[in-house]
PDB file of N, CA and C in Angstrom:
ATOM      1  N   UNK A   1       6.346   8.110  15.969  1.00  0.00           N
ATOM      2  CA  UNK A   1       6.121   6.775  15.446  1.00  0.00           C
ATOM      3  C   UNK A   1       5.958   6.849  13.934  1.00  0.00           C
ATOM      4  N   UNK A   2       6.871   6.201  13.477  1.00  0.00           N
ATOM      5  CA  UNK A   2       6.444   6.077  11.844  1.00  0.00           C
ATOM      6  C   UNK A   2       4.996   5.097  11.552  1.00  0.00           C
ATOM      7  N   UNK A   3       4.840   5.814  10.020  1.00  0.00           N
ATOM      8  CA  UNK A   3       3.256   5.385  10.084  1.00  0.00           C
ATOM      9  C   UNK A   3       3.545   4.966   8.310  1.00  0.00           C
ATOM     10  N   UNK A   4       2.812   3.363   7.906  1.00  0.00           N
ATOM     11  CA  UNK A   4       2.733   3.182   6.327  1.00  0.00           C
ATOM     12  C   UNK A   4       1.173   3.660   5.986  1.00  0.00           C
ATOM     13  N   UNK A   5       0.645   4.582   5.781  1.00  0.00           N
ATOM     14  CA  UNK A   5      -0.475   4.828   4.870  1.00  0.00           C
ATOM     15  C   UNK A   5      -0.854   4.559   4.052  1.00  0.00           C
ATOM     16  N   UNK A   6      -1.922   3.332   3.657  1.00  0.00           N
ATOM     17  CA  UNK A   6      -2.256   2.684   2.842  1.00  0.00           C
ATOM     18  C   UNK A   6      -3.880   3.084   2.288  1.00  0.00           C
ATOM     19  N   UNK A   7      -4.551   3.097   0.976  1.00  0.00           N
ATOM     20  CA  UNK A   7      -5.770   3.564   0.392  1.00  0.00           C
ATOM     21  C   UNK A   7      -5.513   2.602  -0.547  1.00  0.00           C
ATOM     22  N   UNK A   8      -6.884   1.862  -0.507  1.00  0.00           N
ATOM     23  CA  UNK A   8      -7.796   1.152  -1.553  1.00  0.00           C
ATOM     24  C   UNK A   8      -8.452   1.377  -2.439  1.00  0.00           C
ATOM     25  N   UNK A   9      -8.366   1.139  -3.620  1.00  0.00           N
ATOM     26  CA  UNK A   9      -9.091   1.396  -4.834  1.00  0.00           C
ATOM     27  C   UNK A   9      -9.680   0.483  -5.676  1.00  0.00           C
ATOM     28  N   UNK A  10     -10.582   0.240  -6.308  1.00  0.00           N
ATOM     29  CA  UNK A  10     -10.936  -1.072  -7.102  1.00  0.00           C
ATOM     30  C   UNK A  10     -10.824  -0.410  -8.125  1.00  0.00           C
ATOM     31  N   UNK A  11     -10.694   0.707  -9.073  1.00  0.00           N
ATOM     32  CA  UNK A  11      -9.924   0.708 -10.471  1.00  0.00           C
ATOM     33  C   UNK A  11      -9.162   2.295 -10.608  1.00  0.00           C
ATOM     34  N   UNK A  12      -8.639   2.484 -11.245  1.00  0.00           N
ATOM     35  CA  UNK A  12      -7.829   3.211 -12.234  1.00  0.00           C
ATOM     36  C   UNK A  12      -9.054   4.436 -12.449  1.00  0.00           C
ATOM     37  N   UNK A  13      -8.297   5.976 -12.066  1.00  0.00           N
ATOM     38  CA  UNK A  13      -9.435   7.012 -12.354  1.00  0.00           C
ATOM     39  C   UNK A  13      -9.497   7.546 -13.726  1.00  0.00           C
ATOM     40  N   UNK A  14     -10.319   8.035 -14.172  1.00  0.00           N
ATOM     41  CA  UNK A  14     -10.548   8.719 -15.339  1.00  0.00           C
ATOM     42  C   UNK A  14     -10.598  10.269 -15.314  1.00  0.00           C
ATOM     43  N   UNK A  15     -10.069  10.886 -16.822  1.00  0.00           N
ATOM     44  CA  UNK A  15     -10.139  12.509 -16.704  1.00  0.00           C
ATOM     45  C   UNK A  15     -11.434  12.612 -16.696  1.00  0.00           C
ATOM     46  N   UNK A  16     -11.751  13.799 -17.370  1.00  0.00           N
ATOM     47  CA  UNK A  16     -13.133  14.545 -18.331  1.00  0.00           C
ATOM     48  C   UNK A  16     -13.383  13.896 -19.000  1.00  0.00           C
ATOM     49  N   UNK A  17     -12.434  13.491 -19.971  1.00  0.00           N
ATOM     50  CA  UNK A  17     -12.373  12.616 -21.427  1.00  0.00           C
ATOM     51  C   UNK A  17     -12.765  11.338 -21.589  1.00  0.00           C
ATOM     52  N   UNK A  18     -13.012  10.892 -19.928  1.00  0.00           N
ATOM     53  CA  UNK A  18     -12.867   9.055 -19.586  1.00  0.00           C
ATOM     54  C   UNK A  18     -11.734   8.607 -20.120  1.00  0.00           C
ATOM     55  N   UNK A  19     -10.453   9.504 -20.096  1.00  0.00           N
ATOM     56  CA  UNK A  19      -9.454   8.374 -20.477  1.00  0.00           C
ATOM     57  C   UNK A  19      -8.921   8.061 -19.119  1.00  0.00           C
ATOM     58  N   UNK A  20      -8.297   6.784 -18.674  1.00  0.00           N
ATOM     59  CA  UNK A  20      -7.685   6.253 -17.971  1.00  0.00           C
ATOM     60  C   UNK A  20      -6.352   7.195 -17.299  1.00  0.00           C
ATOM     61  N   UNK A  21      -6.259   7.582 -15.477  1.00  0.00           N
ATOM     62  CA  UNK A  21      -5.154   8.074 -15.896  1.00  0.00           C
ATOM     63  C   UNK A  21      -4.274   7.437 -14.521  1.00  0.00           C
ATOM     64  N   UNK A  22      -3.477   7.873 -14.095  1.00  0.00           N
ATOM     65  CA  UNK A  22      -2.562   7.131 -13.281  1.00  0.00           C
ATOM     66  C   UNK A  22      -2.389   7.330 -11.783  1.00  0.00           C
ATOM     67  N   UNK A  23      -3.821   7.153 -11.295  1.00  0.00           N
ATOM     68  CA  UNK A  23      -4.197   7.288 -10.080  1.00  0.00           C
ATOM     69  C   UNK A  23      -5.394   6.621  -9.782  1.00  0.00           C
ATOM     70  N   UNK A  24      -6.005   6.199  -8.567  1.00  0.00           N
ATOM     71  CA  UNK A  24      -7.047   5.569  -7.852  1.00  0.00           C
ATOM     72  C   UNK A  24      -8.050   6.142  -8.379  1.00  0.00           C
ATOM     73  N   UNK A  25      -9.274   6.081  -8.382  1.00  0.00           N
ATOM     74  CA  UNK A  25     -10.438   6.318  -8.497  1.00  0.00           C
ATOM     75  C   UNK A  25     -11.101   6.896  -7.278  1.00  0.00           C
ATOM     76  N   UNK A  26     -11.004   8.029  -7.091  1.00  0.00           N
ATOM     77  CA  UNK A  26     -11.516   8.620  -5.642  1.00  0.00           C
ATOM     78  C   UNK A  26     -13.005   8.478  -5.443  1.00  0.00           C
ATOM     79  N   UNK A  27     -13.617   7.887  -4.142  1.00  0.00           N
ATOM     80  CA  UNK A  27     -13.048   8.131  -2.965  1.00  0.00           C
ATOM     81  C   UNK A  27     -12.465   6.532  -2.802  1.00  0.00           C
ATOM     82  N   UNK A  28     -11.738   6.350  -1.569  1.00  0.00           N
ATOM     83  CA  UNK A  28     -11.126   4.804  -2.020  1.00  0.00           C
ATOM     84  C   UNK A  28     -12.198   4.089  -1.014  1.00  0.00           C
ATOM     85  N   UNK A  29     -12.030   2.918  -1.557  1.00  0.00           N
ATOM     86  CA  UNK A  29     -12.482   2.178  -1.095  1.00  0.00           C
ATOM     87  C   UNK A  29     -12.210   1.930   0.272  1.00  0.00           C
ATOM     88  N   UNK A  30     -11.339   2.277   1.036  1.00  0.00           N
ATOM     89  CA  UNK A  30     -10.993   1.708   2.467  1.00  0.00           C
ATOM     90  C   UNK A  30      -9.696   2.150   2.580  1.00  0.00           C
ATOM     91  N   UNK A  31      -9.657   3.131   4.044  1.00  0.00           N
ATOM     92  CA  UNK A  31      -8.026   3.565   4.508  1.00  0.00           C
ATOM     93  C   UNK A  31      -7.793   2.852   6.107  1.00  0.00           C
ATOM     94  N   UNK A  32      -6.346   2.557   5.490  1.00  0.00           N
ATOM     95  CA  UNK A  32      -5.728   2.037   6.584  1.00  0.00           C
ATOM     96  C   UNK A  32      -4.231   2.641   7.288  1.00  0.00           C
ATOM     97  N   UNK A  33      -4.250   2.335   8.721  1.00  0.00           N
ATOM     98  CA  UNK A  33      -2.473   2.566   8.542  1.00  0.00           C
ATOM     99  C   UNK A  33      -1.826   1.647   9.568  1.00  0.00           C
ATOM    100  N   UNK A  34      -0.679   1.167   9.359  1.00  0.00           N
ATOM    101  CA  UNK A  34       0.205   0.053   9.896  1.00  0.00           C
ATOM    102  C   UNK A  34       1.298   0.808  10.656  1.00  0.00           C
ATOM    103  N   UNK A  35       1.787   0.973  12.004  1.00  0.00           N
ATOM    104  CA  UNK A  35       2.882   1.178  12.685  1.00  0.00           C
ATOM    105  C   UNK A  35       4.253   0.472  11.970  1.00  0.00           C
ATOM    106  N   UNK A  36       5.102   1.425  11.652  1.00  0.00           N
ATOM    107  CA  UNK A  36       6.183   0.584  10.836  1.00  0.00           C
ATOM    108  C   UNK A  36       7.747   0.647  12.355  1.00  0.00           C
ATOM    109  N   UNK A  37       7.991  -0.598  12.384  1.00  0.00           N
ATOM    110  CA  UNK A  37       9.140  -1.006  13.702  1.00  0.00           C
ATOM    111  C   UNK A  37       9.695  -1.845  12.929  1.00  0.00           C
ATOM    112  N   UNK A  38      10.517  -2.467  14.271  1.00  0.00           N
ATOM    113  CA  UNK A  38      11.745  -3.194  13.367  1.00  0.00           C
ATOM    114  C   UNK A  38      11.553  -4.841  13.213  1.00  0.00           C
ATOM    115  N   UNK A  39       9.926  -4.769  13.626  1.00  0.00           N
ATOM    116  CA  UNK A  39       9.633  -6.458  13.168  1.00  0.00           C
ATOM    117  C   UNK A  39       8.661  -6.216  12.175  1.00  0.00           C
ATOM    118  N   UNK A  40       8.154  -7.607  11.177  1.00  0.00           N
ATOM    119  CA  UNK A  40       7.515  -7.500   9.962  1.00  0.00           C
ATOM    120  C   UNK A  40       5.778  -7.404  10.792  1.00  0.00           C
ATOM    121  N   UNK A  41       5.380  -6.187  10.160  1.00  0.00           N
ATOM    122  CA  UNK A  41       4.032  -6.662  10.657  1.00  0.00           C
ATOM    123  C   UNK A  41       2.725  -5.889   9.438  1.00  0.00           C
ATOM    124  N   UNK A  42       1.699  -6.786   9.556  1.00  0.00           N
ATOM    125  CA  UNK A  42       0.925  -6.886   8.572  1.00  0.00           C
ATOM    126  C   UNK A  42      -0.568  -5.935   8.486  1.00  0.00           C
ATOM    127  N   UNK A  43      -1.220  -5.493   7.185  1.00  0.00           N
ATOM    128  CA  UNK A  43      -2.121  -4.625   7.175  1.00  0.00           C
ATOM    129  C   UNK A  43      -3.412  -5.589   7.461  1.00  0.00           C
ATOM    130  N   UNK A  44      -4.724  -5.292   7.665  1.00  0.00           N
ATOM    131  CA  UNK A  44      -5.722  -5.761   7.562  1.00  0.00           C
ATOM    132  C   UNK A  44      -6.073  -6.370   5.977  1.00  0.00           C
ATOM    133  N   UNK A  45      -6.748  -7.019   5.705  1.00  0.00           N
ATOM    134  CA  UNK A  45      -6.912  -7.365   4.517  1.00  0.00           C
ATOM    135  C   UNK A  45      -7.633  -6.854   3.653  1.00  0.00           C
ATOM    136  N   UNK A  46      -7.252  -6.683   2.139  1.00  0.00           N
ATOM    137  CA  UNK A  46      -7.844  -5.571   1.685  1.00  0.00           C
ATOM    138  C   UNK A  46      -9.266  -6.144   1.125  1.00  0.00           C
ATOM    139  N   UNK A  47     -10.049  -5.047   0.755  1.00  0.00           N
ATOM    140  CA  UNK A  47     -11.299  -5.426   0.105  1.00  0.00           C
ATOM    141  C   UNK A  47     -11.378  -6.376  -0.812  1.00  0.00           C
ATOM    142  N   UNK A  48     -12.694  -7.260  -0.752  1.00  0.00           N
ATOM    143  CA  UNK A  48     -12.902  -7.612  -1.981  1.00  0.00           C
ATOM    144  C   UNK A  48     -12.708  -7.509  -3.086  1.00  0.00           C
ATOM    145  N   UNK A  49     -12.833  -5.656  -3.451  1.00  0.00           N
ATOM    146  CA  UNK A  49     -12.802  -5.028  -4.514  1.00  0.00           C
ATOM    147  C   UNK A  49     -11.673  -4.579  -4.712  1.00  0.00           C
ATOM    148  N   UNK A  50     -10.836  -4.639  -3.809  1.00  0.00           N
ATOM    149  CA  UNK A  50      -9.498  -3.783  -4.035  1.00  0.00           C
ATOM    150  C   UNK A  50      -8.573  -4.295  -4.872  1.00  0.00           C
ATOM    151  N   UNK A  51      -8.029  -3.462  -5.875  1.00  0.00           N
ATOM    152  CA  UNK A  51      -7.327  -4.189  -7.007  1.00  0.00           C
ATOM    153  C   UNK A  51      -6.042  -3.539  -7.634  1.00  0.00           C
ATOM    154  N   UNK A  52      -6.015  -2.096  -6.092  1.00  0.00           N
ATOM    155  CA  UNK A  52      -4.483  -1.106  -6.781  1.00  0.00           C
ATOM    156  C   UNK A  52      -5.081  -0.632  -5.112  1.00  0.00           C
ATOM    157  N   UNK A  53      -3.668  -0.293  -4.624  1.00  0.00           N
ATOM    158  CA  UNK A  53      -3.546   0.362  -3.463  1.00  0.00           C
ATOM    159  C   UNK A  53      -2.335   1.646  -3.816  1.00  0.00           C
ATOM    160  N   UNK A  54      -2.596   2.662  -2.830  1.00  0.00           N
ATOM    161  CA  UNK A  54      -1.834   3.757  -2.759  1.00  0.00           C
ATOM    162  C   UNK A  54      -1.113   3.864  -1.672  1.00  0.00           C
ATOM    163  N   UNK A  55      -0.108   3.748  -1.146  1.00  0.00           N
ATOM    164  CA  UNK A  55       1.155   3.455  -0.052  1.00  0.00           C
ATOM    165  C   UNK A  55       2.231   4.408   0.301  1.00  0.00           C
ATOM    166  N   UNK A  56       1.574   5.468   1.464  1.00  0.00           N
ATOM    167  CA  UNK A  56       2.693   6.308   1.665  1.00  0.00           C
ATOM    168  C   UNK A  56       3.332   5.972   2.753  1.00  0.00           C
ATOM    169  N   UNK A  57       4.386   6.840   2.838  1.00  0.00           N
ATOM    170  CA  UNK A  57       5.220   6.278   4.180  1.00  0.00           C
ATOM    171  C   UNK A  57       5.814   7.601   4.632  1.00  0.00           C
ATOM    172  N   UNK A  58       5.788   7.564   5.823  1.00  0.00           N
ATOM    173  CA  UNK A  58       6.814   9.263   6.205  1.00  0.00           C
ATOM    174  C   UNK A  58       8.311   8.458   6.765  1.00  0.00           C
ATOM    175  N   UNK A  59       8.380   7.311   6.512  1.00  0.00           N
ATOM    176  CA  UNK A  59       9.980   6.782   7.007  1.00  0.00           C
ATOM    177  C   UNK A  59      10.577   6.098   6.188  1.00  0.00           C
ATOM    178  N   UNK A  60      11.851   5.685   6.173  1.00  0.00           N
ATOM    179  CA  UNK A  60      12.553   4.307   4.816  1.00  0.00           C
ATOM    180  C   UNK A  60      11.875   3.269   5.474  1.00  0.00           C
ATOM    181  N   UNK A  61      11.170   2.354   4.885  1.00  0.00           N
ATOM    182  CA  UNK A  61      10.752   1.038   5.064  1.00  0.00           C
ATOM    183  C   UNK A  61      10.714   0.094   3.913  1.00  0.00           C
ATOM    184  N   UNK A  62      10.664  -1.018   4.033  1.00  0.00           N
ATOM    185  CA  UNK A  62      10.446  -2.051   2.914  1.00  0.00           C
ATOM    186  C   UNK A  62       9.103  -3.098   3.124  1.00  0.00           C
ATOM    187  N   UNK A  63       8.282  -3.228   2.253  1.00  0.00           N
ATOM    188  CA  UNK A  63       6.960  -3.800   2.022  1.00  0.00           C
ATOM    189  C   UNK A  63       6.942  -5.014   1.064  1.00  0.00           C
ATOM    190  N   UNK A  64       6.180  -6.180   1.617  1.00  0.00           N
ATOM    191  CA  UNK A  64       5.565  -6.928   0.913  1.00  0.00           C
ATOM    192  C   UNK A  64       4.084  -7.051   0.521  1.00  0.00           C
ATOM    193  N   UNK A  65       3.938  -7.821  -0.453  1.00  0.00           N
ATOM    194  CA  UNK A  65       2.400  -8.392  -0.624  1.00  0.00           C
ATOM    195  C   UNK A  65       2.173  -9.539  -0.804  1.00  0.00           C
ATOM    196  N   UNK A  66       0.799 -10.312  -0.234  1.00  0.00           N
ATOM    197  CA  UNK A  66       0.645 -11.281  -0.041  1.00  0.00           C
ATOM    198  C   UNK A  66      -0.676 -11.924   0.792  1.00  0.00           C
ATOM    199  N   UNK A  67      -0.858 -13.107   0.541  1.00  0.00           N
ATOM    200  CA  UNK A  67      -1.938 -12.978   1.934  1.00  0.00           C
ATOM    201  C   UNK A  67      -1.608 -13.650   2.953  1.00  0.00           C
ATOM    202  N   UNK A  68      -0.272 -13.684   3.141  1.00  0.00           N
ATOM    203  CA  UNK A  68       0.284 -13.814   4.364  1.00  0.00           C
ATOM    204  C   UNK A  68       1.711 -13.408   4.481  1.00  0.00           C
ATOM    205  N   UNK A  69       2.131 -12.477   4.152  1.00  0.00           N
ATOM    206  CA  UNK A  69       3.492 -11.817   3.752  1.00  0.00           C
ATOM    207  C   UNK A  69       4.244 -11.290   5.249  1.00  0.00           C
ATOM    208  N   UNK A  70       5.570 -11.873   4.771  1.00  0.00           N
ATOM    209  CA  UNK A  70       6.397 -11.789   6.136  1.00  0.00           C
ATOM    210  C   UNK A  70       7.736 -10.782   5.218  1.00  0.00           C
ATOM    211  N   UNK A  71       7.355  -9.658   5.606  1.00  0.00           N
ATOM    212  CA  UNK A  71       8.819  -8.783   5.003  1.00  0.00           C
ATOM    213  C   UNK A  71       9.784  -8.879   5.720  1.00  0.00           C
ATOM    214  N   UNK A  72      11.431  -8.636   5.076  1.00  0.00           N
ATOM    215  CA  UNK A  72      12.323  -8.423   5.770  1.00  0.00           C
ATOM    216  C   UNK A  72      12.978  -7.035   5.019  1.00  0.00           C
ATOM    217  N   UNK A  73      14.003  -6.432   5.309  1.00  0.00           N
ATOM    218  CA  UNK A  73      14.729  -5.320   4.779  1.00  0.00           C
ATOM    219  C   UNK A  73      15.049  -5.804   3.680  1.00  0.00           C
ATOM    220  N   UNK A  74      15.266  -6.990   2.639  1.00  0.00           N
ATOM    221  CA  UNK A  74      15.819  -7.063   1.543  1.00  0.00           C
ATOM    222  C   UNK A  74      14.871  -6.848   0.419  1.00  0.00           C
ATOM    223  N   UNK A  75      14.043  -6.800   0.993  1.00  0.00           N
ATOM    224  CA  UNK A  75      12.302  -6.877  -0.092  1.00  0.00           C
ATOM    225  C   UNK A  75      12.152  -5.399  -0.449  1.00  0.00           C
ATOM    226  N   UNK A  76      11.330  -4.932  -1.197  1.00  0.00           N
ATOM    227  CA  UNK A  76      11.097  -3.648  -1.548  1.00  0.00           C
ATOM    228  C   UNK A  76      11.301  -2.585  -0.828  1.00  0.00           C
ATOM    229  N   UNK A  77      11.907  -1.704  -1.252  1.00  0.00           N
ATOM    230  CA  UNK A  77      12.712  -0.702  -0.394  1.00  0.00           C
ATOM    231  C   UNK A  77      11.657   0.782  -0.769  1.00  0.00           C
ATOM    232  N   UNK A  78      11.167   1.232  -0.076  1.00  0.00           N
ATOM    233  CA  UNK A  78      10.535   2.300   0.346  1.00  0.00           C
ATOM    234  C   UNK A  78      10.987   4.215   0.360  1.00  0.00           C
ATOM    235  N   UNK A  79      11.290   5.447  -0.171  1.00  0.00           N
ATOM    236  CA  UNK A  79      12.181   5.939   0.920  1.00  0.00           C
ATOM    237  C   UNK A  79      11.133   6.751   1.082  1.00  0.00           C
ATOM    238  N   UNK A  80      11.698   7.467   2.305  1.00  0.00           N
ATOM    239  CA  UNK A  80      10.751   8.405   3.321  1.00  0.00           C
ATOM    240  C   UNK A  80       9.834   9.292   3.002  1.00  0.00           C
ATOM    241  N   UNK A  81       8.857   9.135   3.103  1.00  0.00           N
ATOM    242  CA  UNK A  81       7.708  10.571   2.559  1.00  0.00           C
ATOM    243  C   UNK A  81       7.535  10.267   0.898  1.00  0.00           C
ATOM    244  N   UNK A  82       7.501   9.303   0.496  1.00  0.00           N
ATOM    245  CA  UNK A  82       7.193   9.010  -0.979  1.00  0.00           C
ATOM    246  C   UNK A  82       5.675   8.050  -0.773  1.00  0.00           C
ATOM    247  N   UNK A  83       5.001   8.291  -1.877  1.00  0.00           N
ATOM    248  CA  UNK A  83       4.065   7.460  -2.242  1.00  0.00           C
ATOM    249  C   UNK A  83       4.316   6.823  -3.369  1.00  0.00           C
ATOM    250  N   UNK A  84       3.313   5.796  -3.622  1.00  0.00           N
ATOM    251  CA  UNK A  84       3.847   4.745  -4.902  1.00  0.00           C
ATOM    252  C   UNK A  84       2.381   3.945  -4.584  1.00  0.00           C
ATOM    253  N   UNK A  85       2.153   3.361  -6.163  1.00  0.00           N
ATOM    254  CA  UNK A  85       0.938   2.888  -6.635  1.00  0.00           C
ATOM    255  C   UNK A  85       1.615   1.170  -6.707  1.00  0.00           C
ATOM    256  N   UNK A  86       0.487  -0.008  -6.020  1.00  0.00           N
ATOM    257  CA  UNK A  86       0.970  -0.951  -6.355  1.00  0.00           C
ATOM    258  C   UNK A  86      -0.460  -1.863  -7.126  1.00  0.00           C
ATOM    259  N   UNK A  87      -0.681  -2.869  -7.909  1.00  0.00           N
ATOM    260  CA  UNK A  87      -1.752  -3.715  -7.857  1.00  0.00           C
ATOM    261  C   UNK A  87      -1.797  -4.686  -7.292  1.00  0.00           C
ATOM    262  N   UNK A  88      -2.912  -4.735  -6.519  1.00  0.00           N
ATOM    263  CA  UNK A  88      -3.051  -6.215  -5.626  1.00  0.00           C
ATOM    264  C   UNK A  88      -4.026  -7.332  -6.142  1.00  0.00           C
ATOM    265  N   UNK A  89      -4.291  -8.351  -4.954  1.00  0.00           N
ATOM    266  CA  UNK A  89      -5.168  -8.982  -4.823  1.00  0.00           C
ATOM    267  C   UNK A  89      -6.072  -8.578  -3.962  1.00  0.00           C
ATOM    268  N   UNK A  90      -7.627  -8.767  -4.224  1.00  0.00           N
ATOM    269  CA  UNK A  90      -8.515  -8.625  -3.486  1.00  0.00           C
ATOM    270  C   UNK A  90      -8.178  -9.539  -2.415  1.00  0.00           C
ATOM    271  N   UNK A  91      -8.070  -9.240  -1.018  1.00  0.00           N
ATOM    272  CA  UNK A  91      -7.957 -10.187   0.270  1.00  0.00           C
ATOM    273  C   UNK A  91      -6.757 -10.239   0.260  1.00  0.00           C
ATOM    274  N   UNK A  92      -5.307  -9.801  -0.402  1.00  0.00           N
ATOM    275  CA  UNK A  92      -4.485  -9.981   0.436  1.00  0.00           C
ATOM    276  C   UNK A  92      -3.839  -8.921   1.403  1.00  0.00           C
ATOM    277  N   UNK A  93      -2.312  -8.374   1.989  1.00  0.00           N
ATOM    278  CA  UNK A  93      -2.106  -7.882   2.874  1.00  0.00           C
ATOM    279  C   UNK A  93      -1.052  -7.136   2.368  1.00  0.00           C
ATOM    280  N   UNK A  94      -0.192  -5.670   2.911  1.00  0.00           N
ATOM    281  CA  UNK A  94       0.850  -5.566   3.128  1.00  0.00           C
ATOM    282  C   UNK A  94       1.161  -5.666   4.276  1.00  0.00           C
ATOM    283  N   UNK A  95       2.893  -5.848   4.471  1.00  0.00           N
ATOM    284  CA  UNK A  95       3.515  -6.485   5.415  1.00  0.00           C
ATOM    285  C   UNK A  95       4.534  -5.445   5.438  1.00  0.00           C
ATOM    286  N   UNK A  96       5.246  -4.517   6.490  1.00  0.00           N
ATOM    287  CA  UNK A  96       6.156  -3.757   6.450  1.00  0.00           C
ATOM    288  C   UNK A  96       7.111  -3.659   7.165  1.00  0.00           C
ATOM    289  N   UNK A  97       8.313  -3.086   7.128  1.00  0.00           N
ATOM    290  CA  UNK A  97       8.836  -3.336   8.637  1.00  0.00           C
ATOM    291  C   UNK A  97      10.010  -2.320   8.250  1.00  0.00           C
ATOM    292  N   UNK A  98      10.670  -1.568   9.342  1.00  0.00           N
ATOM    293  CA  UNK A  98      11.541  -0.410   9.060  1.00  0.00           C
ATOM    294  C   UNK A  98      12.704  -0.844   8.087  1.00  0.00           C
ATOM    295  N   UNK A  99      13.856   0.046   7.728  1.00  0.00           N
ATOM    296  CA  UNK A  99      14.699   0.073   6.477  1.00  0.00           C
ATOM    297  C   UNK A  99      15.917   0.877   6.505  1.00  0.00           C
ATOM    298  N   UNK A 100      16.974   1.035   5.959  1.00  0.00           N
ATOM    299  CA  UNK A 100      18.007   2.216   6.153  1.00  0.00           C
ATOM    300  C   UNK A 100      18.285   2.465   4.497  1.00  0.00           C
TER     301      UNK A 100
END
């Protein structure tokens, strides 16, 4: 079964230096994961605080965001075993559904 792996973060981590760098702020705020098939279906809603999510996937899929997001294959295209940083809204959802 393919699986979208999703982690919550409410900001941006820092080195040694406190400079800003281009990853979550560990530990995250809240992990989730969504069964990815060939209909659109949606994550739990993210935290309050959540304001950048981290999104892996071990399959091609395509993802939306929203707080009520209905993906289809033409929407953001995914490929297999990649991660990728997105910013959200506190309370809304991803929505995923398989891809070629």
């Amino acid at each position: 079964m393919a699986v979208l792996y999703i982690q919550e973060y409410a900001e941006l981590g820092r080195d040694g230096n406190a400079r800003t760098i281009q990853a979550g702020q560990e530990p995250p705020l809240a992990s989730q994961t969504v069964a990815i098939g060939g209909a659109s279906v949606q994550s739990s809603a993210f935290s309050a605080k959540t304001h950048l999510v981290r999104i892996h996937t071990d399959a091609i899929c395509s993802v939306k965001f929203g707080a009520n997001p209905t993906v289809t294959a033409t929407d953001a295209r995914i490929a297999a075993n990649s991660t990728e940083f997105f910013g959200v809204l506190p309370g809304d959802k991803v929505a995923v559904i398989t891809n070629t």
